[in-house]
Protein backbone atom coordinates (compact mmCIF):
# COMPACT_ATOMS: atom_id res chain seq x y z
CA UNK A 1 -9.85 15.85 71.42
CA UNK A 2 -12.83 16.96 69.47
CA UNK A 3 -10.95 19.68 67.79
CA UNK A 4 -7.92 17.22 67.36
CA UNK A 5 -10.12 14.47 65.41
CA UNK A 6 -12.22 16.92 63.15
CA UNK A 7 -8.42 18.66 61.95
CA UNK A 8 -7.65 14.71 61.27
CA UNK A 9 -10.69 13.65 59.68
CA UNK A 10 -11.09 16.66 57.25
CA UNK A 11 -7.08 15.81 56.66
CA UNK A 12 -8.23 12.19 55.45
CA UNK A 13 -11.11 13.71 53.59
CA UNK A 14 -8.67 16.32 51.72
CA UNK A 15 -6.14 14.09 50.97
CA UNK A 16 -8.63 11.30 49.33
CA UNK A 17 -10.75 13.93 47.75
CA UNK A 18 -6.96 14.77 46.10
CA UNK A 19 -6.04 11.03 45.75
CA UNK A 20 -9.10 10.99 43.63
CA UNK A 21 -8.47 14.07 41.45
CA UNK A 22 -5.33 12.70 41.11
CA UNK A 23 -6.15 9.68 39.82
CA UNK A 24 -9.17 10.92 37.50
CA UNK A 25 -6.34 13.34 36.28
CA UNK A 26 -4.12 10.98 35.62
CA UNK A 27 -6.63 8.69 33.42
CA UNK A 28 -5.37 8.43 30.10
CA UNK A 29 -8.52 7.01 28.17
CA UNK A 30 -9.74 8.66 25.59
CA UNK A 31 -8.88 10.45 22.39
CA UNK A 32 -5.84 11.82 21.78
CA UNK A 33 -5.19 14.13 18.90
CA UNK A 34 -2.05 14.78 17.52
CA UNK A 35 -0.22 16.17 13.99
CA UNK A 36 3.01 14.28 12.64
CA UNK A 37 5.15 16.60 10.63
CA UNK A 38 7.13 14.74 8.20
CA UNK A 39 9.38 16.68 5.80
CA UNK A 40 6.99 19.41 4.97
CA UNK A 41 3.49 17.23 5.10
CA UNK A 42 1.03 17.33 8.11
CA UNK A 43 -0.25 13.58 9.03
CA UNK A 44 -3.10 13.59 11.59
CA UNK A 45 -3.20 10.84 13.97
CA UNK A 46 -5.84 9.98 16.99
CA UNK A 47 -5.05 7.29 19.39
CA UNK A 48 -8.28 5.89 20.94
CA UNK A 49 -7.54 4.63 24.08
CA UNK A 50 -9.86 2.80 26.48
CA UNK A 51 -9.32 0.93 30.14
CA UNK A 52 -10.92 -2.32 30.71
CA UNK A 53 -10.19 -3.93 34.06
CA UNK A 54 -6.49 -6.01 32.83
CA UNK A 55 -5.45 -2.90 31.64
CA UNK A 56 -5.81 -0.53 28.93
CA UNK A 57 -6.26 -1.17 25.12
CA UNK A 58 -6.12 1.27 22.32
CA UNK A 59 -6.07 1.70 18.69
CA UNK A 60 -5.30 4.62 16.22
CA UNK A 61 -6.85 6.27 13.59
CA UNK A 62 -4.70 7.84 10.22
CA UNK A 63 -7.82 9.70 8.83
CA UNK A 64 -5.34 11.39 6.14
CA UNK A 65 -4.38 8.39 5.17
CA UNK A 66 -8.01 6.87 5.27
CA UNK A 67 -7.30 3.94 7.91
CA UNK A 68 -9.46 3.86 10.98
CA UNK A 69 -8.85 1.34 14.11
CA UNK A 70 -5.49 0.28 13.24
CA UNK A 71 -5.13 -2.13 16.33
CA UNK A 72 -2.18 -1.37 18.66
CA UNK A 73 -0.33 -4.35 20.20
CA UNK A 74 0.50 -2.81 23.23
CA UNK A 75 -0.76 0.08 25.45
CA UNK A 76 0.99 0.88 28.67
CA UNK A 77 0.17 3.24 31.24
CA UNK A 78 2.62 3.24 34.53
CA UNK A 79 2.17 6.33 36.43
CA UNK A 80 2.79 9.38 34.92
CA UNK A 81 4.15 7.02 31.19
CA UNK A 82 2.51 6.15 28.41
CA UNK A 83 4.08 3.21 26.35
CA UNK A 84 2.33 2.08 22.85
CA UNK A 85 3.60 -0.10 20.62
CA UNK A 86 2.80 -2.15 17.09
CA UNK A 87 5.68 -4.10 16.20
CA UNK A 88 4.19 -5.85 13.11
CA UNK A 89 4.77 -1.89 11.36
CA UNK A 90 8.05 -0.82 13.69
CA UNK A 91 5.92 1.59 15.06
CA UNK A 92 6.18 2.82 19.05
CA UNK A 93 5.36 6.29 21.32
CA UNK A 94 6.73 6.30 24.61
CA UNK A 95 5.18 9.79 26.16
CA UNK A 96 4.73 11.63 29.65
CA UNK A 97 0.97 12.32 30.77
CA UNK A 98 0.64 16.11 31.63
CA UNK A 99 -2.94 16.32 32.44
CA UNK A 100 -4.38 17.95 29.47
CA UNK A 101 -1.50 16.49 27.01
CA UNK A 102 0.64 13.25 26.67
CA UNK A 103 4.56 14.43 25.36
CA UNK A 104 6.98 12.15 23.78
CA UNK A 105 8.57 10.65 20.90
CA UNK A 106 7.03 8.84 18.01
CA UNK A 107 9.01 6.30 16.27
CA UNK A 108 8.76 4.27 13.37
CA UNK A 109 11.76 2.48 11.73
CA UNK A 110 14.81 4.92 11.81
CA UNK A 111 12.44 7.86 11.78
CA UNK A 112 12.60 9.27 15.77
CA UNK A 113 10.28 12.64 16.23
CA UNK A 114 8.72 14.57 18.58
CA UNK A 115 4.75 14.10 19.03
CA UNK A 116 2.45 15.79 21.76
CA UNK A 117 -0.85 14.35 22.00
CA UNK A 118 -4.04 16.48 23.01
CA UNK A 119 -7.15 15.31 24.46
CA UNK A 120 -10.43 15.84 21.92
CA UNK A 121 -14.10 14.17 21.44
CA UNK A 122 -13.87 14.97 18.17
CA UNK A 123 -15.45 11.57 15.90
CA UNK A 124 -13.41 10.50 12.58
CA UNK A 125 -16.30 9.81 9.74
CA UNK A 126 -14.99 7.52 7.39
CA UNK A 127 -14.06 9.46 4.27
CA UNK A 128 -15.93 9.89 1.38
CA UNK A 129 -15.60 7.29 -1.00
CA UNK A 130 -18.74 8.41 -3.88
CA UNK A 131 -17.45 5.51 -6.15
CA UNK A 132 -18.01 2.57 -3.70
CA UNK A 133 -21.25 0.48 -4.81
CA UNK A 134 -23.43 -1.22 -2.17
CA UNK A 135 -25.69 -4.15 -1.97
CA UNK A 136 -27.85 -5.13 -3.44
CA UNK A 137 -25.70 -5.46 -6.87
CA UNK A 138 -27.37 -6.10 -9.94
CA UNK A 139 -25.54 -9.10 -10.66
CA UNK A 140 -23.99 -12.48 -9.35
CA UNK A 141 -21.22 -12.49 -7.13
CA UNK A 142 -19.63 -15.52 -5.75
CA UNK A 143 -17.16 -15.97 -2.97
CA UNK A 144 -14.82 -18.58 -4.12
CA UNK A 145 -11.34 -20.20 -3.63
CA UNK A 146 -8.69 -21.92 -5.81
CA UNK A 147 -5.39 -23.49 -5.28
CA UNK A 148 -2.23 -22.97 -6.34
CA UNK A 149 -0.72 -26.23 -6.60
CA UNK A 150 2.45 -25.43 -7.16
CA UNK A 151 2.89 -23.12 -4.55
CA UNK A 152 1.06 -25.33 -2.16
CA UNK A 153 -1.37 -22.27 -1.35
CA UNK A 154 -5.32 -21.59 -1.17
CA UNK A 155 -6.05 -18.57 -2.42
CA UNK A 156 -9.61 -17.00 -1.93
CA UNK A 157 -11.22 -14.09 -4.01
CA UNK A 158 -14.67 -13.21 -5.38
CA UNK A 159 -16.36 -13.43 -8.99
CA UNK A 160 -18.63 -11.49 -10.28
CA UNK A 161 -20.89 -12.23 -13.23
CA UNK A 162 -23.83 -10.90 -14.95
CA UNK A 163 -27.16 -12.50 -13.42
CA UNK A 164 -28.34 -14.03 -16.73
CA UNK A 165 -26.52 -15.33 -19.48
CA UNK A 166 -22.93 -16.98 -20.10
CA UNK A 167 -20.20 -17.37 -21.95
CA UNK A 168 -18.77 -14.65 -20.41
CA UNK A 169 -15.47 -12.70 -21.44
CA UNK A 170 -13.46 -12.56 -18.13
CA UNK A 171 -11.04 -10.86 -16.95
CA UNK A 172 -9.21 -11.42 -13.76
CA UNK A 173 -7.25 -8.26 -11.54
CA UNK A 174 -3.84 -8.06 -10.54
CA UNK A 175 -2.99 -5.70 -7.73
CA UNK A 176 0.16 -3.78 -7.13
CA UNK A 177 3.18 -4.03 -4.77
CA UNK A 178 2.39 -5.15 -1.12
CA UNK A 179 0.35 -7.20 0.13
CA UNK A 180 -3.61 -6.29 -0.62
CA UNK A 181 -6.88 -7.52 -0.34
CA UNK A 182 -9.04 -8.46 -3.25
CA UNK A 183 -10.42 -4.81 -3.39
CA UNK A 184 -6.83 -3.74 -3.47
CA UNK A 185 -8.14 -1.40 -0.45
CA UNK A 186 -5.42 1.34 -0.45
CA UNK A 187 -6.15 4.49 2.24
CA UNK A 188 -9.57 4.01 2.44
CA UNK A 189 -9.65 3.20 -1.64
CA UNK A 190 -11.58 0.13 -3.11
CA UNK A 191 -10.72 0.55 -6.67
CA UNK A 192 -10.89 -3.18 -7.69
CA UNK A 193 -14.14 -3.21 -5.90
CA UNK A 194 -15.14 -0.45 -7.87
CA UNK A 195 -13.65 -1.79 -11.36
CA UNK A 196 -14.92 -4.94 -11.12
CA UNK A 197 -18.70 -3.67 -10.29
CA UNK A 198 -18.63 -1.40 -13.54
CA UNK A 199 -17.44 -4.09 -15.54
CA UNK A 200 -19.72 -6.71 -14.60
CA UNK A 201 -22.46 -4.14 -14.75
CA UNK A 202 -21.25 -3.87 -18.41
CA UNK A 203 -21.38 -7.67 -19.11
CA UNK A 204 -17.89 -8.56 -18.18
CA UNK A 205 -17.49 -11.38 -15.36
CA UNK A 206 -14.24 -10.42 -13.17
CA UNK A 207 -12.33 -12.24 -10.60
CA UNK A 208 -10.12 -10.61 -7.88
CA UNK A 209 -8.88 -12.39 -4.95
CA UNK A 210 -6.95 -11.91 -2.29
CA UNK A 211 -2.67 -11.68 -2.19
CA UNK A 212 -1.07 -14.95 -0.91
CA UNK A 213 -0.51 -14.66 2.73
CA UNK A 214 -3.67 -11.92 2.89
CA UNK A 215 -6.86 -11.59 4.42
CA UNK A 216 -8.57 -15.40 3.24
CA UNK A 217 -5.54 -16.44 1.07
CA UNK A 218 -2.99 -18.88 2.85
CA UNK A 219 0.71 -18.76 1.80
CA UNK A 220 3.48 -16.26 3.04
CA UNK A 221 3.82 -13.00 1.42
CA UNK A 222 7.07 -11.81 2.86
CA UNK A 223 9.11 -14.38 1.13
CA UNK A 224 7.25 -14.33 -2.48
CA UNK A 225 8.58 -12.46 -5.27
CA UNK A 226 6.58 -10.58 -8.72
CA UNK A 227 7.71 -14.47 -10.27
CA UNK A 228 5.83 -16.19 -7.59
CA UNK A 229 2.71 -13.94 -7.87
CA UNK A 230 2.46 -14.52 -11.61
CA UNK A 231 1.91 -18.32 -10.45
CA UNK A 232 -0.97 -17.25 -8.57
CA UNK A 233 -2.49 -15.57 -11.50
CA UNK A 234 -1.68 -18.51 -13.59
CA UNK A 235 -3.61 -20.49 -11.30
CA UNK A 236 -6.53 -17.74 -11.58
CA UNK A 237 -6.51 -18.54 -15.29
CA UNK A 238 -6.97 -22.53 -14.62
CA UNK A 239 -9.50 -22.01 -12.12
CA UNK A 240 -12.09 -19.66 -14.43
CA UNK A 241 -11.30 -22.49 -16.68
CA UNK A 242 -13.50 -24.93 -14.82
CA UNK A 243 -16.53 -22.67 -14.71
CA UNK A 244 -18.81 -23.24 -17.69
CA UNK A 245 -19.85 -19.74 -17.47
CA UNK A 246 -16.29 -18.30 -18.70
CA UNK A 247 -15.53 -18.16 -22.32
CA UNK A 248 -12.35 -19.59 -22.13
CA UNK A 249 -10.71 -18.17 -24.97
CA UNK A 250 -11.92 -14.59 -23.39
CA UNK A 251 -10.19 -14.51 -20.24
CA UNK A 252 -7.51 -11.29 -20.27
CA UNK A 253 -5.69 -9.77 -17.22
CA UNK A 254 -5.91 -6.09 -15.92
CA UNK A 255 -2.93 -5.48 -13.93
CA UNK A 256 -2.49 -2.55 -11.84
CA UNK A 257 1.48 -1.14 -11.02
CA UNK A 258 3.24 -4.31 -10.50
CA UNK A 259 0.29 -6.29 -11.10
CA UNK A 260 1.24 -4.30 -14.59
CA UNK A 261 4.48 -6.17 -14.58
CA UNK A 262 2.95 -9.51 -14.03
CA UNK A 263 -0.09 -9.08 -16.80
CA UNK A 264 2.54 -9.31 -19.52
CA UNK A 265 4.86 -12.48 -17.43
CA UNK A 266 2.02 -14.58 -17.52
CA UNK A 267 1.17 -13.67 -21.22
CA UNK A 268 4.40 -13.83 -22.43
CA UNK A 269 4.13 -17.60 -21.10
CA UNK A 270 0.24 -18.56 -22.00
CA UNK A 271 -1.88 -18.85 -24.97
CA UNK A 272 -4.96 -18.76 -22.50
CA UNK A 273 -4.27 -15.17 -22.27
CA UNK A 274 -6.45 -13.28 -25.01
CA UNK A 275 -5.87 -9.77 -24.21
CA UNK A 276 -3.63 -7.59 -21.16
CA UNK A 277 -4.58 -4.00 -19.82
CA UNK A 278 -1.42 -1.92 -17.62
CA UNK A 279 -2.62 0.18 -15.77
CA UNK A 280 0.95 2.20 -15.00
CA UNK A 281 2.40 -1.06 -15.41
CA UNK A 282 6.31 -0.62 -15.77
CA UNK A 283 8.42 0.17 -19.27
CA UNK A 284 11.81 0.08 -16.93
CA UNK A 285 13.86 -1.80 -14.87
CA UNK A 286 13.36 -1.78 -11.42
CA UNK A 287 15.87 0.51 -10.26
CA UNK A 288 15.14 2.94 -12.53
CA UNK A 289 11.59 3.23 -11.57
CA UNK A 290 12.47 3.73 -7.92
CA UNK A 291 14.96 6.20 -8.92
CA UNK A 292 12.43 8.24 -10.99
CA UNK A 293 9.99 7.68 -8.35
CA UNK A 294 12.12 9.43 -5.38
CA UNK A 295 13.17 12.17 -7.79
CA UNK A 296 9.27 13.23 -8.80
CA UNK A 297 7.86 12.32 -5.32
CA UNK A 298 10.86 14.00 -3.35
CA UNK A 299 10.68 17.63 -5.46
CA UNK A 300 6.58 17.75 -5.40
CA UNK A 301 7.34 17.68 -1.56
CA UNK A 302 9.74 20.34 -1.61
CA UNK A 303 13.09 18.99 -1.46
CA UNK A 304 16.33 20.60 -1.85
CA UNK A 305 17.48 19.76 -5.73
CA UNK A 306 21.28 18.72 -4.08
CA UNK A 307 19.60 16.82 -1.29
CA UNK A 308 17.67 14.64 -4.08
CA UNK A 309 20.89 14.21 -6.19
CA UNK A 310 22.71 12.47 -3.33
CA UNK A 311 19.90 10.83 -2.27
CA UNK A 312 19.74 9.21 -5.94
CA UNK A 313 22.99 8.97 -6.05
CA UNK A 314 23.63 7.02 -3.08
CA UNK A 315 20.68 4.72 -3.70
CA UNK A 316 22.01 3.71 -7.11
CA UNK A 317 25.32 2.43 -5.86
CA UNK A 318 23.05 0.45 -3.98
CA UNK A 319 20.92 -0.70 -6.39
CA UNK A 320 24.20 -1.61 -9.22
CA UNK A 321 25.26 -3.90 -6.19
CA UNK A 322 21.93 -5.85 -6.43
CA UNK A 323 22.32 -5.87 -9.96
CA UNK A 324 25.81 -7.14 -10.33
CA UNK A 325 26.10 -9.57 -7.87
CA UNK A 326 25.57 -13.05 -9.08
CA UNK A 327 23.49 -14.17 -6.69
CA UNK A 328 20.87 -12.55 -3.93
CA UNK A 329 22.19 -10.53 -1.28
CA UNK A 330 21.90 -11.53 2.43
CA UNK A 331 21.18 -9.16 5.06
CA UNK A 332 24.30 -9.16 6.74
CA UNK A 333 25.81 -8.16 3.11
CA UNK A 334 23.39 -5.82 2.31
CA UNK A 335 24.36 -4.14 6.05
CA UNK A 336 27.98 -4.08 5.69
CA UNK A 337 27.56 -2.50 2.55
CA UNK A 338 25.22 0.35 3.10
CA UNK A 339 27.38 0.74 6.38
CA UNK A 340 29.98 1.58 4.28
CA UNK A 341 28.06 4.62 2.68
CA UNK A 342 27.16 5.92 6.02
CA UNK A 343 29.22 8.89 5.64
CA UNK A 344 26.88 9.57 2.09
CA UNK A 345 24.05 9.00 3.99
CA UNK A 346 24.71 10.97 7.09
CA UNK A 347 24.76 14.38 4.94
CA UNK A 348 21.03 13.59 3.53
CA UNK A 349 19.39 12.46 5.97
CA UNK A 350 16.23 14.43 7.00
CA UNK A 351 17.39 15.65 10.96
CA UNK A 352 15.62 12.99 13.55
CA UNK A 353 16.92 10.32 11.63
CA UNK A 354 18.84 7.57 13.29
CA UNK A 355 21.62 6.77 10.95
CA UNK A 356 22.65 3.51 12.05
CA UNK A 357 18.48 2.73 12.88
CA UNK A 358 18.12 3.74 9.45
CA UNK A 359 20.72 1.34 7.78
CA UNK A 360 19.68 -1.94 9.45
CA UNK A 361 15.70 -1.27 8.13
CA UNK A 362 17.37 -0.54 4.71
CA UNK A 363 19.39 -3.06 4.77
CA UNK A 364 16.21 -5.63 5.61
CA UNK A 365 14.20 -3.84 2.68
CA UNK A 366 16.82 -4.40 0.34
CA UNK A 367 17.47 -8.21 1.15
CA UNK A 368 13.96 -9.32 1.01
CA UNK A 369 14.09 -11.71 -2.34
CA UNK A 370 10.54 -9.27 -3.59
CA UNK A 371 12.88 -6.22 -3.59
CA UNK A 372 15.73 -7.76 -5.22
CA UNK A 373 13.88 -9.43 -7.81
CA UNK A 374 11.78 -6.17 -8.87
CA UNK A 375 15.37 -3.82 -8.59
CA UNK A 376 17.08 -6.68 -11.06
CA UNK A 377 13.74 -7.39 -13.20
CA UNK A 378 13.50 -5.67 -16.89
CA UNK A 379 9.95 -5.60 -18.21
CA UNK A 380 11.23 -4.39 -21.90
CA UNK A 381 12.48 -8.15 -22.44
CA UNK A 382 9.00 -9.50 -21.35
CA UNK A 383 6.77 -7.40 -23.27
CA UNK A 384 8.87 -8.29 -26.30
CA UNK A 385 7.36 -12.16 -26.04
CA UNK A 386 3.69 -10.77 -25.86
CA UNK A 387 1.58 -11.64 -28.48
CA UNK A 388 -1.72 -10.54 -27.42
CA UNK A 389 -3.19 -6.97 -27.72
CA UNK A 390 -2.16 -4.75 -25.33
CA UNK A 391 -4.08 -1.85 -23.70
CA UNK A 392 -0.82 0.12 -21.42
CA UNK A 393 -2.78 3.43 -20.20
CA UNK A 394 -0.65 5.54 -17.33
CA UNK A 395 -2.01 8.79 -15.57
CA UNK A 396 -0.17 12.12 -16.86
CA UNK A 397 0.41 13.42 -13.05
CA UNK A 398 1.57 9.72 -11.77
CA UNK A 399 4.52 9.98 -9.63
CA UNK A 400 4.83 6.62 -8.78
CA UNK A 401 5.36 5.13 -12.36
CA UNK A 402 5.91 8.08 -14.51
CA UNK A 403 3.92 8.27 -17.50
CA UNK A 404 5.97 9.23 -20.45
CA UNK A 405 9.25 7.16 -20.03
CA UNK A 406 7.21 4.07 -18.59
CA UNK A 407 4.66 4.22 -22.11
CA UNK A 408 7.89 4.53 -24.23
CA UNK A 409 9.48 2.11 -23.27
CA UNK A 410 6.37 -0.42 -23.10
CA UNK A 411 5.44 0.95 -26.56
CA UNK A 412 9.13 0.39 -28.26
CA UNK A 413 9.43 -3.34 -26.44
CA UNK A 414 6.12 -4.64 -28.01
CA UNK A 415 7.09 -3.15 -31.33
CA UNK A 416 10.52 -5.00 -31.10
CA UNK A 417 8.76 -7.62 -30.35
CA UNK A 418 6.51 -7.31 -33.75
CA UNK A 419 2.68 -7.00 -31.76
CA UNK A 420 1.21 -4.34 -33.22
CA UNK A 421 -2.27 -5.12 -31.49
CA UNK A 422 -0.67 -1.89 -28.87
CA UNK A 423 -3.38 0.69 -27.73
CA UNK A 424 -0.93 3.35 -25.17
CA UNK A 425 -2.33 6.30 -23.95
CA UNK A 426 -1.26 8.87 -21.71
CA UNK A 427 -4.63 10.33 -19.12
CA UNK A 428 -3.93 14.17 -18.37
CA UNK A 429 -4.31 14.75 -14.61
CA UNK A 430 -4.63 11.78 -13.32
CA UNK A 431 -2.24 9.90 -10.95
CA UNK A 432 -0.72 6.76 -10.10
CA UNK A 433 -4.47 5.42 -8.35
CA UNK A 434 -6.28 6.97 -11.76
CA UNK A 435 -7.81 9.43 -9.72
CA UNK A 436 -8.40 13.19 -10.58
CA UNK A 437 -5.08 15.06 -8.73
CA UNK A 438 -3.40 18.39 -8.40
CA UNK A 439 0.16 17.14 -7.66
CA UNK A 440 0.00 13.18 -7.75
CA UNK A 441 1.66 13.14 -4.35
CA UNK A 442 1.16 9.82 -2.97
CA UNK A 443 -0.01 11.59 0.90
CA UNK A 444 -2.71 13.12 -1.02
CA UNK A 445 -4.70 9.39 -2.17
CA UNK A 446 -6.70 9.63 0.94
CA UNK A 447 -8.08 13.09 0.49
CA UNK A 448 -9.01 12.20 -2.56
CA UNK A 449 -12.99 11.44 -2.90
CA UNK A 450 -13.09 10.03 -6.22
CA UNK A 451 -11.16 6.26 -6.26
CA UNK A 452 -11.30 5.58 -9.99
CA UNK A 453 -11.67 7.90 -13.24
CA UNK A 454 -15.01 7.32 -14.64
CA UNK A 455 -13.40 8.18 -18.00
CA UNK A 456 -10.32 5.37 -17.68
CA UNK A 457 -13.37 2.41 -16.66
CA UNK A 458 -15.82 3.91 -20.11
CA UNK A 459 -12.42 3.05 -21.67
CA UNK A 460 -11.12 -0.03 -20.63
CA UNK A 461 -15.26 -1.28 -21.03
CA UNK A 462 -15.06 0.06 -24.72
CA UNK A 463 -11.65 -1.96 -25.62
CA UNK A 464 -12.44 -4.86 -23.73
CA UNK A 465 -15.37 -5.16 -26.02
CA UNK A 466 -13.33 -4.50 -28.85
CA UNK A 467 -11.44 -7.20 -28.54
């Protein structure tokens, strides 16, 4: 019997010591490393996952992109599965635990690839960013808010002014396409943070502020269109004109890639305006920027010249129907009519690429009212109706907004238009972000340490003054 209970004891013993293995195996907090490869460029991604006693909570790093702690909505572990989720971006991994690695699928949109995730301890510094001041700043800065009556919105931003003095010029930023913060914070980037502290350093008082629907601003984003944000900016303009501090007949707009389409709306509409800067603001119509855009962006990558042809070619027929139809195009338009170029699209498609996945997220990009508006909206007939100088600068490696048939055709609409207060210049090696490149691929912004050309800012400082 003695014999009998110590074989059934040790038996209990061996099986909990291996219930307990087990289960320390079979914890999935942690880091997890992993690479996405997406046609031709390595994106590094570490999901941080911890337990807590309702569960287990996690969030994910994109250090090549500069974005760390991106929260993730939901984090699953059931067994041997791992489940995470973000729907806000499309974004899910459904993956198998395997002691030392997790295997599965990541999948964002149409876009369906494999990802393997492998334990490390290895710590993500934030990445450089030389350019970025810190506090204490030599001069005044004010949180502030202002409303947009029209839109019914509050939006909320931050002036800065020199600490003595007034009768400031002003000049208030603009920020590109989708939705930012008043720093304009791109991939770990502050550039607005960092142009408006070496122009107030130089005497200049800025305001930035925040996109409607973003961070402190109230108002809904999605639904807005580059019209709408120009009333924003217009209510900018009223605003500085209540502080005593502002010269107001020196308040001028710098507007940065479709804050560049804006600068000269609001202009074109406003004597308050004294003076716009573009920063690779837009000579074209819509479509023919995004055209360009894929073209450049898709051969620095490395693609096949006859996969970029049909790739153009198949997003212009979709574009022309935006264009010619009289009025916007629903969804369910939009979906029947990309579904009927599924045949074009099925012989482009990078492989992992849900075809049908892929139609129904083009066809919600291509009915939102922002996309339609920018695809139908000519700049040339804008500019024309600008009567205040001009300062249209675009980077010579800029991918995004290319440099020399964007600054041709701003150039010839202003000189229709009879201004000849025009300053255009073309920066070499610099791309869409102003920063010092190689290529001007967009996946390379993060990895850049610089954030703004020190060159560009002793420039726009020097005509600013000038005017």
């Amino acid at each position: 019997m003695k014999t009998n209970h110590y074989v059934k004891t040790t038996a209990i013993l061996l099986a909990i010591l291996f219930n307990v293995a087990f289960l320390q195996a079979q914890d999935v907090a942690g880091h997890w490393n992993s690479v996405l490869r997406v046609q031709g460029t390595n994106l590094r991604l570490i999901f941080n996952i911890t337990k807590t006693d309702a569960g287990y909570t996690s969030t994910m790093d994109s250090p090549d992109q500069g974005t760390l702690g991106i929260p993730i909505a939901t984090t699953v572990f059931d067994g041997s599965k791992l489940s995470l989720a973000v729907p806000a971006i499309g974004f899910s991994y459904e993956g198998e635990f395997k002691t030392d690695s997790i295997v599965g699928t990541f999948k964002q949109g149409g876009l369906s690839l494999p990802l393997t995730l492998h334990r490390t301890t290895t710590e993500i510094k934030p990445p450089a960013r030389p350019q970025e001041p810190k506090p204490p700043f030599p001069y005044r800065s004010e949180d502030v808010t202002f409303e947009n009556k029209t839109a019914g919105i509050t939006l909320a931003g931050t002036l800065t002014m020199p600490q003595t003095g007034n009768n400031f010029t002003a000049v208030i930023l603009i920020s590109g396409s989708g939705a930012q913060d008043r720093n304009q914070e791109i991939m770990g980037h502050k550039p607005f943070l960092v142009i408006a502290d070496y122009l107030t350093r130089q005497g200049i008082a800025v305001l930035r502020y925040d996109d409607r629907g973003t961070a402190q601003s109230t108002g809904n984003f999605a639904t807005a269109t580059t019209a709408d944000f120009a009333t924003d900016v217009e209510s900018a303009i009223a605003y500085l004109k209540t502080r005593n501090e502002i010269n107001h007949r020196k308040i001028g707009l710098i507007g940065h890639s479709e804050g560049g389409v804006i600068a000269p709306m609001v202009a074109s509409q406003s004597e308050d305006v004294a003076f716009i800067v573009m920063l690779a603001g837009t000579g074209l119509r819509g479509d023919k920027i995004l055209l360009l855009q894929n073209e450049l962006v898709s051969r620095a990558m490395g693609m096949p010249e006859d996969q970029i042809k049909r790739g153009n070619k198949v997003s212009a027929m979709i574009y022309d129907k935006i264009i010619n139809a009289e009025e916007l195009a629903s969804r369910q338009e939009m979906t029947d009519f990309i579904m009927s170029l599924k045949n074009e699209l099925v012989e482009f498609l990078p492989q992992g690429l849900s075809v049908n996945d892929y139609i129904r997220n083009l066809a919600m990009q291509m009915s939102s009212p922002w996309m339609q508006y920018f695809i139908r909206h000519d700049p040339s007939f804008t500019l024309e109706k600008v009567r205040c100088p001009v300062f249209a600068v675009t980077g010579s490696k800029d991918l995004q907004v290319p440099a020399k048939e964007n600054l041709t055709a701003i150039s010839r609409a202003l000189e229709r238009g009879g201004n000849t207060k025009v300053t255009i210049r073309e920066y070499p090696g610099l791309n869409h972000l102003f920063q010092e490149c190689t290529t001007g691929l967009p996946t390379k912004y993060a990895t850049i340490e610089q954030t703004f050309s020190p060159i560009v800012l002793r420039d726009l400082v020097e005509w600013i003054k000038s005017q």
